[in-house]
Protein backbone atom coordinates (compact mmCIF):
# COMPACT_ATOMS: atom_id res chain seq x y z
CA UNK A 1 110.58 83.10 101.13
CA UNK A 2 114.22 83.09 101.07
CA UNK A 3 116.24 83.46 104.06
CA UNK A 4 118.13 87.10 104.82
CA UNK A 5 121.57 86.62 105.38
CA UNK A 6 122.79 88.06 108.47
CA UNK A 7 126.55 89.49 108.99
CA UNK A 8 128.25 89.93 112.14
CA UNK A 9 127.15 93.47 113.66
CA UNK A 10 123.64 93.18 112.62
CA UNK A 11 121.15 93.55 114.97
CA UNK A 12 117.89 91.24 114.26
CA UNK A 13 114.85 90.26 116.25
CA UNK A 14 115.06 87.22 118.01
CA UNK A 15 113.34 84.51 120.47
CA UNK A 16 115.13 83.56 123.55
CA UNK A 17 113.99 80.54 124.58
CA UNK A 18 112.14 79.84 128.77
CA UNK A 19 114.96 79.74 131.53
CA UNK A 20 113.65 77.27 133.98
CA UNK A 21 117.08 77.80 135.95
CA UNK A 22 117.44 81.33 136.25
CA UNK A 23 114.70 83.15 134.94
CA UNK A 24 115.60 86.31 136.65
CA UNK A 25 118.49 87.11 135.37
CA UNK A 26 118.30 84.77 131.52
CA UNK A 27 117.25 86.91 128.94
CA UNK A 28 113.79 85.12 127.97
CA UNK A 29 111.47 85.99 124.84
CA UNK A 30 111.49 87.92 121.79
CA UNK A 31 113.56 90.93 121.68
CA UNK A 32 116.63 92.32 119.94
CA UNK A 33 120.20 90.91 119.39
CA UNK A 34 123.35 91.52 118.03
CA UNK A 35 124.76 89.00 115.74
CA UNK A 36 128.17 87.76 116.82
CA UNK A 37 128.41 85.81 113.86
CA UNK A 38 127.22 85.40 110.44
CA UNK A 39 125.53 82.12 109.20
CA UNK A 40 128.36 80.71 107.51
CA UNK A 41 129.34 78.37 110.85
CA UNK A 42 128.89 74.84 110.46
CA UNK A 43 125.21 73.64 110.31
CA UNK A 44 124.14 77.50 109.64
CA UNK A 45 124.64 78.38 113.28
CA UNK A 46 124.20 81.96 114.36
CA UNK A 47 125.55 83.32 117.60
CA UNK A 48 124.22 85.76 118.89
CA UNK A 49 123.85 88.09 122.45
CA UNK A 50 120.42 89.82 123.29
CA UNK A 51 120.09 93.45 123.46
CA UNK A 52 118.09 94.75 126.79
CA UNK A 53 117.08 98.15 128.08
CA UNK A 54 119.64 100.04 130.16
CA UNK A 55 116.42 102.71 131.82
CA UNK A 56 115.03 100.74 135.12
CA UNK A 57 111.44 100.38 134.83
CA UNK A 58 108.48 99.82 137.42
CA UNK A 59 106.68 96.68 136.97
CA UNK A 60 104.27 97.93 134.54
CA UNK A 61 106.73 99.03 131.98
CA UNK A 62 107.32 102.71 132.92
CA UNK A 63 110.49 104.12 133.49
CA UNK A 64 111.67 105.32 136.32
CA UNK A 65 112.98 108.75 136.71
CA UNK A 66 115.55 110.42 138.79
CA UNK A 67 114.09 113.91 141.32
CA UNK A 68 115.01 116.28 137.94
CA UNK A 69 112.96 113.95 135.17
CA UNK A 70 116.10 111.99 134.04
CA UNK A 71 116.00 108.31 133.56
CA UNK A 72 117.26 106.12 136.34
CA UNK A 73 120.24 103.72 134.62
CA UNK A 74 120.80 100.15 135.59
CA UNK A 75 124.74 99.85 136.51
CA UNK A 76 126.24 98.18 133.63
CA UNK A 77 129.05 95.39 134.47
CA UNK A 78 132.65 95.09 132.70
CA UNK A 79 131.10 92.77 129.88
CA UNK A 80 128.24 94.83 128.95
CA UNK A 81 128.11 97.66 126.47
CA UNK A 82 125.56 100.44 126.57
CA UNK A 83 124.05 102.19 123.60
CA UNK A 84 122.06 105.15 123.60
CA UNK A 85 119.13 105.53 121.30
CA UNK A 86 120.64 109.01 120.13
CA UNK A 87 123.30 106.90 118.34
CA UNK A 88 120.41 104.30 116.85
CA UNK A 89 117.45 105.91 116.36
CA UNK A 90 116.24 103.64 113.91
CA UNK A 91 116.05 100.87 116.05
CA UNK A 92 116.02 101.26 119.74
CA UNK A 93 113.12 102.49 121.62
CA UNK A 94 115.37 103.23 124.87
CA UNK A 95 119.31 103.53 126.01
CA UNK A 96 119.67 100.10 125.72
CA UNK A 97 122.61 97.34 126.44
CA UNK A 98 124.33 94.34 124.97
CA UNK A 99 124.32 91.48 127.12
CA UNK A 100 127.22 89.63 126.26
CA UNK A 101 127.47 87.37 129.53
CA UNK A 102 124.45 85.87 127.53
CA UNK A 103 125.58 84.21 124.40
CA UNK A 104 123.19 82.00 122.34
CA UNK A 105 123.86 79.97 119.73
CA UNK A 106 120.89 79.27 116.79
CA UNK A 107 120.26 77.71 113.76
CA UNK A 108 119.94 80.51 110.87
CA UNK A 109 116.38 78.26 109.90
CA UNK A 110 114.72 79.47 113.52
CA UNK A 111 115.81 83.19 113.26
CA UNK A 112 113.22 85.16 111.40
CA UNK A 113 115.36 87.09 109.18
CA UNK A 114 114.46 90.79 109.88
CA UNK A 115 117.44 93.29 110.48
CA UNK A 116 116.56 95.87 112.20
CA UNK A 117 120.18 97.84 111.98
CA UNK A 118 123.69 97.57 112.33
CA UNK A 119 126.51 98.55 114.94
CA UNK A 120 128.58 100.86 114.06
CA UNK A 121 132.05 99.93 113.75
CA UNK A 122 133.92 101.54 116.56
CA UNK A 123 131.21 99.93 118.73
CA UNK A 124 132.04 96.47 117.30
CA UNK A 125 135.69 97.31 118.71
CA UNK A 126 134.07 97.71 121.97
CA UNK A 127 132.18 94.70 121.99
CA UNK A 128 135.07 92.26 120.54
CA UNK A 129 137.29 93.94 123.86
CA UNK A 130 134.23 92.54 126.22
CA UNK A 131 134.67 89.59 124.55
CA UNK A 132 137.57 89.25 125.52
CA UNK A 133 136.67 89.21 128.82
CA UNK A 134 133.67 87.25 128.96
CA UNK A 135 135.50 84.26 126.97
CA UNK A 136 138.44 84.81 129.45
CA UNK A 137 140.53 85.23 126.52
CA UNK A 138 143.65 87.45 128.23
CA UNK A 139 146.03 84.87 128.16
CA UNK A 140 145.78 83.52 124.91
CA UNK A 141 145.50 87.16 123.73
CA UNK A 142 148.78 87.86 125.36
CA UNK A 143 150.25 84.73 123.72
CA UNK A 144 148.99 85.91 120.07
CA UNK A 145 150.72 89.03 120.21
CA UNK A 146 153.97 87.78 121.68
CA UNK A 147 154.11 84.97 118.91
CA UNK A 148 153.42 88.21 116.59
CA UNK A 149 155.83 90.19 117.87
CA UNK A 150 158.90 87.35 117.92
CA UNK A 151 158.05 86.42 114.18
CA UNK A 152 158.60 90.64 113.31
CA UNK A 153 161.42 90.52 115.32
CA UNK A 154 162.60 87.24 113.54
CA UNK A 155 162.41 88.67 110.01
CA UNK A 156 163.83 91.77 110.87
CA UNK A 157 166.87 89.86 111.91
């Protein structure tokens, strides 16, 4: 069987591996995730960042629900990005989130190759600015554009 190629935006299944640290809070198992990028990276790696549900749910799976019937939201920090299921029906089974605090990094060879859909663009945006923050990439951000901006400034001249 030959292997799917994946593109960044694409959201696949995947298998987190046991967290013997921090298995709390360490995304664990197979679920969802949102390809960060494609499997052109040396040694066919994939990077990717696990997809979770935003609804808080009892211990048996069920989700719980606010005095007028409406789901009960977990409070999503700066470097998280919520989608609703309205916007991706095809794929999500609740409002669900992007994890990006939790980046992995796989070969394309243990992924199994299924996409299951694709962010839309605009979210992408949103996901490249938390990015941004996760990485702690401000600075060198602020350093790209003012290198930009001189070299304009420089031809104009």
């Amino acid at each position: 069987m030959a292997l799917v190629s994946f593109s960044r935006g694409d959201i696949i299944w995947c298998d987190f591996p046991p967290s013997p640290d921090n298995p709390d809070y360490t995304i664990t198992g197979k679920r969802m995730a949102l390809i960060l990028s494609d499997d052109t990276l040396p040694n066919r790696t994939v990077i990717v960042s696990p997809l979770t549900s935003w609804v808080k749910k009892d211990e048996s799976g069920n989700v719980l629900l606010d005095d007028r019937g409406n789901p009960i939201y977990k409070k999503l920090q700066e470097f998280h990005f919520g989608l609703k299921r309205s916007s991706y029906p095809s794929f999500l089974k609740y409002d669900s989130y992007i994890k990006l605090d939790q980046i992995f990094t796989f070969t394309r060879d243990t992924l199994d190759g299924e996409i299951k859909g694709r962010l839309h663009e605009e979210d992408m945006y949103q996901v490249d600015l938390r990015l941004i923050i996760v990485l702690q990439m401000f600075e060198t951000l602020k350093k790209v554009v003012e290198y930009h901006v001189s070299q304009r400034a420089n031809q104009n001249a």
